[in-house]
C-alpha atoms as a PDB file:
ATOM      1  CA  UNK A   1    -102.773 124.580  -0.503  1.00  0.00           C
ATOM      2  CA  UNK A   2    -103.006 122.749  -3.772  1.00  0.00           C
ATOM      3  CA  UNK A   3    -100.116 123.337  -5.988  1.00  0.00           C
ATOM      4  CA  UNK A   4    -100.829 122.161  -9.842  1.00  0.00           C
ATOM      5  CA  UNK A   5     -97.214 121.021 -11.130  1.00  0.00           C
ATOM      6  CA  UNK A   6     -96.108 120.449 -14.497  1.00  0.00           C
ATOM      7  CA  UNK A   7     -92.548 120.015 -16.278  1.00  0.00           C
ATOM      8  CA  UNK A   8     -90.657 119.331 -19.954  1.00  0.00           C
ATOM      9  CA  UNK A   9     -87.827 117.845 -19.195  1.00  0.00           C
ATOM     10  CA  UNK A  10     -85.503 117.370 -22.472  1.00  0.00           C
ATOM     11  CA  UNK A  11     -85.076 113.718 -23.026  1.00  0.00           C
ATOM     12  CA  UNK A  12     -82.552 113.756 -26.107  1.00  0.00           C
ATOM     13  CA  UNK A  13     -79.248 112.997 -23.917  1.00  0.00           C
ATOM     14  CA  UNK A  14     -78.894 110.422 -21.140  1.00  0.00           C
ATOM     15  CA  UNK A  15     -78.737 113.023 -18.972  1.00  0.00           C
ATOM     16  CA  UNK A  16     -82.156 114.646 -19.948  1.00  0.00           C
ATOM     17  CA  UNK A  17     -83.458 111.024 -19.108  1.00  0.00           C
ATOM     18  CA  UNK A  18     -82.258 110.756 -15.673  1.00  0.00           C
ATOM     19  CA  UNK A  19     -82.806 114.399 -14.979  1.00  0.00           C
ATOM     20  CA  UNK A  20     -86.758 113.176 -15.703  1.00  0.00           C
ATOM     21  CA  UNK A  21     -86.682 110.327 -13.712  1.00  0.00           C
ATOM     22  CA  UNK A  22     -85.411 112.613 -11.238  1.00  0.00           C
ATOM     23  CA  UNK A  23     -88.115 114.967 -11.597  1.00  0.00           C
ATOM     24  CA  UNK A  24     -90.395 112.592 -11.549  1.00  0.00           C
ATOM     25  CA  UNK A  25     -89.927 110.843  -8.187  1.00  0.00           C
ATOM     26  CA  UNK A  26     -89.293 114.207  -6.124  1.00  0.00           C
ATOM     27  CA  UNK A  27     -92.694 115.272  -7.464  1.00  0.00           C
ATOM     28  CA  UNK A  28     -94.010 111.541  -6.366  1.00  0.00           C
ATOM     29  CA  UNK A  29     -92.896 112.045  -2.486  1.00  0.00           C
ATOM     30  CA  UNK A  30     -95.190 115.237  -2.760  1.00  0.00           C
ATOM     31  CA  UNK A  31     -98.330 114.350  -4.479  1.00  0.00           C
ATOM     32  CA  UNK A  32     -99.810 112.516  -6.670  1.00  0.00           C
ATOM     33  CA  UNK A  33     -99.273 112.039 -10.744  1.00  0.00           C
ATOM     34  CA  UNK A  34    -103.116 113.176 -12.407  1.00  0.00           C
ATOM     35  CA  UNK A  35    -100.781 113.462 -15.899  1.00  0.00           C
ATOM     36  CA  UNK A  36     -97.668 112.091 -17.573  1.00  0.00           C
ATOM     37  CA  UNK A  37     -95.693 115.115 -16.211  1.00  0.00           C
ATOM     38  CA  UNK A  38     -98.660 116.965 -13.882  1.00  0.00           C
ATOM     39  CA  UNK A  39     -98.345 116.617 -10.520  1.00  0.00           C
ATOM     40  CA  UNK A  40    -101.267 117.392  -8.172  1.00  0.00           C
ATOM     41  CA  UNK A  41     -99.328 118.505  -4.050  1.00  0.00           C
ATOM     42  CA  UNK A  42    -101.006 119.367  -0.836  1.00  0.00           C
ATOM     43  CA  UNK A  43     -98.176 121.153   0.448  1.00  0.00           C
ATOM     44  CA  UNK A  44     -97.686 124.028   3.042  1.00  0.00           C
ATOM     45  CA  UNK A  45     -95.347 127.088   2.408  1.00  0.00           C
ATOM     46  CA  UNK A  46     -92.668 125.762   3.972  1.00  0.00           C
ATOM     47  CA  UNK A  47     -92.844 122.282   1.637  1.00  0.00           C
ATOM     48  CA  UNK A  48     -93.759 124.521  -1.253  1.00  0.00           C
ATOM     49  CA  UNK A  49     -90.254 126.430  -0.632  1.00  0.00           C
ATOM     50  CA  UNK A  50     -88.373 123.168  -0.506  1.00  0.00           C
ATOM     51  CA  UNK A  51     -90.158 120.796  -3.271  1.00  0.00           C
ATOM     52  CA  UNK A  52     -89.643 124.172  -5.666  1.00  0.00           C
ATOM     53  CA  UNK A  53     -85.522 124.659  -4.423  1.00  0.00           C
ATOM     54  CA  UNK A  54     -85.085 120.567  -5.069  1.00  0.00           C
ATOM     55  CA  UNK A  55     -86.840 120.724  -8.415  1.00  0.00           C
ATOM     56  CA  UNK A  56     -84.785 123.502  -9.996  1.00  0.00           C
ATOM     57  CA  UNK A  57     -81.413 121.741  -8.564  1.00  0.00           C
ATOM     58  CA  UNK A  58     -82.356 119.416 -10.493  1.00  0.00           C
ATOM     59  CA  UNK A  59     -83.305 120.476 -13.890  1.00  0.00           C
ATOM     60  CA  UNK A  60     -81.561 122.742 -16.544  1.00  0.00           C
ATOM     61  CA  UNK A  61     -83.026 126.142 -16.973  1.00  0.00           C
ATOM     62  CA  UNK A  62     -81.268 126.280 -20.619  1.00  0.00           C
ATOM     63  CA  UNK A  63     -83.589 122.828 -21.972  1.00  0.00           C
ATOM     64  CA  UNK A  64     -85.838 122.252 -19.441  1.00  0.00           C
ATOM     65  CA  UNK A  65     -89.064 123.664 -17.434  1.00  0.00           C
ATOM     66  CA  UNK A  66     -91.758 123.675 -14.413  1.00  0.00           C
ATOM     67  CA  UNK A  67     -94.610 125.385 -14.049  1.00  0.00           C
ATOM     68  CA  UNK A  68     -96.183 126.173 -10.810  1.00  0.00           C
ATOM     69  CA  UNK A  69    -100.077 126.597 -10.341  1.00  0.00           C
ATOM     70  CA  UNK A  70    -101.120 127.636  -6.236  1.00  0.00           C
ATOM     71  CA  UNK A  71    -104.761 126.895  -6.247  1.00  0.00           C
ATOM     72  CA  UNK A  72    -104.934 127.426  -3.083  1.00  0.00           C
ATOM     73  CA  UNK A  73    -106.968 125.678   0.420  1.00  0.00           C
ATOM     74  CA  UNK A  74    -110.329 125.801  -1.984  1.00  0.00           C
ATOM     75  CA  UNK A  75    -109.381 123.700  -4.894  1.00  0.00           C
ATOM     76  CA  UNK A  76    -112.072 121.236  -4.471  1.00  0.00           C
ATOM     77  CA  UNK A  77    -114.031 124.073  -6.343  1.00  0.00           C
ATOM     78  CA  UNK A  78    -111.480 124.708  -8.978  1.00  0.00           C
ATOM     79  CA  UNK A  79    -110.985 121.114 -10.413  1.00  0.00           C
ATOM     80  CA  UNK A  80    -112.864 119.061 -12.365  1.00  0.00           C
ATOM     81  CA  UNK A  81    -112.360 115.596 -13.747  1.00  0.00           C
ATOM     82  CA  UNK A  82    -113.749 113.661 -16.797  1.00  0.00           C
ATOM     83  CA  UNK A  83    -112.941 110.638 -17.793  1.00  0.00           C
ATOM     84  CA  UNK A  84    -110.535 107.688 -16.751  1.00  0.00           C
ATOM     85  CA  UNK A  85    -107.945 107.466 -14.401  1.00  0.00           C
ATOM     86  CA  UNK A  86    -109.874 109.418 -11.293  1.00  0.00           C
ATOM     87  CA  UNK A  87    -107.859 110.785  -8.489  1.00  0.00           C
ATOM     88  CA  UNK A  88    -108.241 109.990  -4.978  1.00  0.00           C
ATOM     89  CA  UNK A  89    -108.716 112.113  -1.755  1.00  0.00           C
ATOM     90  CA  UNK A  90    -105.521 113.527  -0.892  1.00  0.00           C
ATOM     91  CA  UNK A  91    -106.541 114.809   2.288  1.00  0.00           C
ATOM     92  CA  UNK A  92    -109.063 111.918   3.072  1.00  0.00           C
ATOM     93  CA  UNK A  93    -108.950 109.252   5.412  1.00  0.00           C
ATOM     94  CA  UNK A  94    -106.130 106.446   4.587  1.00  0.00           C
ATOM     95  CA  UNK A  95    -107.591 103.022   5.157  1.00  0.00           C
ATOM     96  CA  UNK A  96    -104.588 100.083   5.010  1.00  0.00           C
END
């Protein structure tokens, strides 16, 4: 399934920063970035269970938040893109 992710992490303390970074990079081994903190994951229910229990030990419920979208195995109907910076087939062939 397609799972739409997006955060706000603070960023006022040191800790906010690396908490983003953080963030960030787990979100990276999942999917790929389509925003500045979106995150577009082909993930099963089992990786949907752990991404979500790795994000939220990282962040702090009292400053920061994610948002979870499932749009499901029939996303390709769902999303649209305009403009730059297209995405590429997550589920396509991978040619090295």
């Amino acid at each position: 399934m397609l799972v739409l992710i997006t955060y706000d992490v603070s960023t006022t303390s040191r800790e906010g920063r690396r908490r983003l970074s953080q963030v960030s990079k787990k979100c990276l081994n999942y999917g790929q970035r389509v925003q500045n903190s979106v995150f577009e994951c082909i993930l099963d229910a089992t990786e949907f269970r752990r991404l979500r229990f790795e994000l939220e030990a990282i962040i702090d419920e009292t400053t920061d938040s994610i948002r979870y979208y499932k749009l499901g195995d029939k996303y390709k109907t769902k999303v649209e893109h305009v403009g730059a910076k297209s995405s590429y087939d997550m589920e396509g062939p991978l040619i090295l």
